[in-house]
Protein backbone atom coordinates (compact mmCIF):
# COMPACT_ATOMS: atom_id res chain seq x y z
CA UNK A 1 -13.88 23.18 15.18
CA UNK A 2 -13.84 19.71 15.57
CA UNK A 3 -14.36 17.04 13.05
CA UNK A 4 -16.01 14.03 13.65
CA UNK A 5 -14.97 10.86 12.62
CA UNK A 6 -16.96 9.20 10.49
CA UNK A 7 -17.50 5.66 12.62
CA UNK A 8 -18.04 7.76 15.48
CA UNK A 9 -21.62 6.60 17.06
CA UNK A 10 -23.32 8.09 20.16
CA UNK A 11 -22.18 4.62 21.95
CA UNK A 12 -18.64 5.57 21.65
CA UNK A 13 -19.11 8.66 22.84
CA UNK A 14 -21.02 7.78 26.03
CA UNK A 15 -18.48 4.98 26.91
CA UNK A 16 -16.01 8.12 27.10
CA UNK A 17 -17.94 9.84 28.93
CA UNK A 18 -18.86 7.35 31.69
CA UNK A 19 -15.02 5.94 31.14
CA UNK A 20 -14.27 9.58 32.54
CA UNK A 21 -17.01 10.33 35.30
CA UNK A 22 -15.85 6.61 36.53
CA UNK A 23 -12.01 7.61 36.79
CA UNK A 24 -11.31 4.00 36.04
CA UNK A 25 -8.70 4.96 33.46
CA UNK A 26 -7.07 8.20 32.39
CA UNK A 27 -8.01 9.60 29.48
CA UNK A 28 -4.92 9.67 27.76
CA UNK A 29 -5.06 5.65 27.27
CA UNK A 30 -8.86 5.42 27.03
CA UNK A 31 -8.69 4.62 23.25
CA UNK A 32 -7.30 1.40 24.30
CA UNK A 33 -10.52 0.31 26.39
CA UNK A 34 -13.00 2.16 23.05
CA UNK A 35 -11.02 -0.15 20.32
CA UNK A 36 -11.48 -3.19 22.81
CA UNK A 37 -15.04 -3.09 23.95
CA UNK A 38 -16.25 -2.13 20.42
CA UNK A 39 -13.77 -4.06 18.03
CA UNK A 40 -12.10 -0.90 16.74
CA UNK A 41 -8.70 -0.40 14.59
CA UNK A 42 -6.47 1.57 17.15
CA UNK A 43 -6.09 4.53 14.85
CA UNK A 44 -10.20 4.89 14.32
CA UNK A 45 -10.19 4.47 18.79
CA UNK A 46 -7.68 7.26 18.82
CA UNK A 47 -9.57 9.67 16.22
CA UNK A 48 -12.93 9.48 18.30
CA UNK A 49 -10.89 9.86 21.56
CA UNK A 50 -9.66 13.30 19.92
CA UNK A 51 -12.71 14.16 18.94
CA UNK A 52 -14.65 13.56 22.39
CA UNK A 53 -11.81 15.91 24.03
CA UNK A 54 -12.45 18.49 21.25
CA UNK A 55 -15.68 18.24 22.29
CA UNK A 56 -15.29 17.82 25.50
CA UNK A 57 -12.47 20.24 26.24
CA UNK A 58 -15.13 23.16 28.87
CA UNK A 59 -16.16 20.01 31.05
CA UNK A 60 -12.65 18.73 31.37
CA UNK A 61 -11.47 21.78 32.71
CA UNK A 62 -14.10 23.24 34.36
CA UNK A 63 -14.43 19.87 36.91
CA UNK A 64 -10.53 19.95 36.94
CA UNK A 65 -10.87 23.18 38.63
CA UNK A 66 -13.48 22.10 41.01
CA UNK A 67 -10.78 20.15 42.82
């Protein structure tokens, strides 16, 4: 079970989410772009990113294998 962080906010979570569906970036290095567009120490960026693919995981795949 994941556990979220506690600065995470809907708004993060969103940006990763349209960050993905846009395919501007991969994924791996998104926590880059969520500590720059919302002023966020690199090692809170990285714990929401974790937590957004914990959570995220069954789309990932799932529209991986649509390909």
């Amino acid at each position: 079970m994941a556990i979220r962080p506690k600065q995470t906010t809907q708004n993060h979570l969103k940006f990763l989410d349209n960050l993905n569906d846009t395919g501007f970036a991969n994924m791996l290095g998104s926590a880059k772009y969520l500590a720059k567009n919302y002023n966020l120490p690199a090692d809170i960026a990285r714990d929401i990113v974790l937590y957004w693919y914990e959570t995220n995981w069954h789309k990932l795949s799932a529209s991986r294998n649509d390909n």
